[in-house]
Protein backbone atom coordinates (compact mmCIF):
# COMPACT_ATOMS: atom_id res chain seq x y z
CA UNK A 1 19.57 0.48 -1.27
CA UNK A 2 20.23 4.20 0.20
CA UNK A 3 23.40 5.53 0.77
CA UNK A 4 23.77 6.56 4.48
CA UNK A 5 23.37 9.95 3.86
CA UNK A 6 19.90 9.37 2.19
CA UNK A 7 18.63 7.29 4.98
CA UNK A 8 19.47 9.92 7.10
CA UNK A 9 17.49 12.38 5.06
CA UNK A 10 14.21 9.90 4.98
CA UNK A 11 14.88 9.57 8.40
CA UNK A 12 15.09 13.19 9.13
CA UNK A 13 11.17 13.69 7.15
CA UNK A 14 10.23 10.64 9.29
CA UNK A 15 10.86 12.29 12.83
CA UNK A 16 9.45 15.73 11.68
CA UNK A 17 6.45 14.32 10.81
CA UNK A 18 6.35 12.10 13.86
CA UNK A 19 7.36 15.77 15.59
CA UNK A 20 3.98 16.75 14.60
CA UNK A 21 2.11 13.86 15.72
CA UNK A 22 3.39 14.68 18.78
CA UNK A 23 2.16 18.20 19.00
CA UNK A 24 5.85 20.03 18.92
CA UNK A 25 5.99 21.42 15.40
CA UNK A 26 2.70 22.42 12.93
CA UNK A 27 2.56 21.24 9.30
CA UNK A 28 4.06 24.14 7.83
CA UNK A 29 7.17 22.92 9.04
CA UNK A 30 6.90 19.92 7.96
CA UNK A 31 6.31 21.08 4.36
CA UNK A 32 9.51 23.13 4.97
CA UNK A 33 11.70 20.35 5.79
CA UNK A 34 10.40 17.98 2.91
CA UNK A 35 10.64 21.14 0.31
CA UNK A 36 14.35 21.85 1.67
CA UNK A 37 15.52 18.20 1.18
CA UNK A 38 14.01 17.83 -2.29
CA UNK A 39 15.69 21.19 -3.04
CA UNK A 40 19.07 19.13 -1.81
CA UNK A 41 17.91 16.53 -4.02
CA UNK A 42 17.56 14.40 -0.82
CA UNK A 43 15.00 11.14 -0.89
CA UNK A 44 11.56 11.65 0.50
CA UNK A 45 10.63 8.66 0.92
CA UNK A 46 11.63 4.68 0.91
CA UNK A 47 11.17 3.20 -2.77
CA UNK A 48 12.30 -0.68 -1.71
CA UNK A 49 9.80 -3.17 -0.53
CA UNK A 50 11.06 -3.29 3.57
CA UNK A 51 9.05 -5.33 6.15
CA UNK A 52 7.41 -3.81 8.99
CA UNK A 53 9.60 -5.96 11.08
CA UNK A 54 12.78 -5.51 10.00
CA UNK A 55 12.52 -2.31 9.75
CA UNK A 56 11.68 -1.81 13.44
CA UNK A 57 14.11 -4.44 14.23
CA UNK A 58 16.53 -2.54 12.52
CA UNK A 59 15.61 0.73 14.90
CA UNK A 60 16.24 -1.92 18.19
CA UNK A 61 19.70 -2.14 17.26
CA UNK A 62 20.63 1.91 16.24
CA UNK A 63 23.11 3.55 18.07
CA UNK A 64 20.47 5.78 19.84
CA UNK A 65 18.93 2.63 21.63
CA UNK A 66 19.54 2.02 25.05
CA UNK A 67 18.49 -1.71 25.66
CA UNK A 68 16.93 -1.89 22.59
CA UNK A 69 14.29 1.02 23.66
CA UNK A 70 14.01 2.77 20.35
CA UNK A 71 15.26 6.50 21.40
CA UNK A 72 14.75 8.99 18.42
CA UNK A 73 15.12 12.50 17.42
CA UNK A 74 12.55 14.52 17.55
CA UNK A 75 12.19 18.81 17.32
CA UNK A 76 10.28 21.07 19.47
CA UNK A 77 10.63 23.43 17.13
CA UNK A 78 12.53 23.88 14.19
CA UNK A 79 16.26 24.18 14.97
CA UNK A 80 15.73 22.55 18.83
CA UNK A 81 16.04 18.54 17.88
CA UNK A 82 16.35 15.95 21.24
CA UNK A 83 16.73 12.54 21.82
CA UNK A 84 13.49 11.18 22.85
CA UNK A 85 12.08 7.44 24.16
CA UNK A 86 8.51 9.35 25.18
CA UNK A 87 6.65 9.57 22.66
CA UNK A 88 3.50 7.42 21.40
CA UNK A 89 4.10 4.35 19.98
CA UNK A 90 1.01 4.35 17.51
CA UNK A 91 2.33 7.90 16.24
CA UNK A 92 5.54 5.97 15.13
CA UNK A 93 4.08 3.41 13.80
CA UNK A 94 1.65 5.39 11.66
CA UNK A 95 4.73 7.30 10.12
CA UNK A 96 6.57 4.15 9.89
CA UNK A 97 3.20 2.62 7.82
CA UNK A 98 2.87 5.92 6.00
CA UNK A 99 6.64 5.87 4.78
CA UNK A 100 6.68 1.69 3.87
């Protein structure tokens, strides 16, 4: 179980890597953001056993879902986040795969 705060912070290496599936932001940055939230001694990653299901379930129903359309935060670059629902779905769920 992660405090909110660390879910936020796996979530937060979750949409910059999705960011660069998407072509906004290069892996540089990504290393940056995962070597800044280590250095905060942030999580990097999920250590419990979570479904795929449930765990996309779980993204239905957060407060940035609109009809549960999963809407997430993305960054064109670092410093410029937005709230996205275009993006490609196989991109998400590689990260989501990649992170369970």
């Amino acid at each position: 179980m992660y405090l909110h705060g660390e879910a936020v912070a796996v979530g937060m290496l979750m949409a910059t890597k999705l960011s660069k599936l998407e072509g906004f932001i290069n892996n540089e940055e990504v290393k940056q953001v995962e070597y800044l939230l280590q250095k905060a001694n942030l999580p990097v990653a999920i250590n419990s056993k979570i479904d795929y299901q449930d765990f996309t379930n779980a993204m239905s129903v957060d407060k940035k879902a609109i009809n549960n359309e999963v809407r997430l935060v993305l960054m064109r670059q670092l410093g410029q986040a937005f709230i996205s629902d275009d993006y490609q779905p196989n991109n998400l769920e590689q990260i989501i795969k990649e992170f369970l």
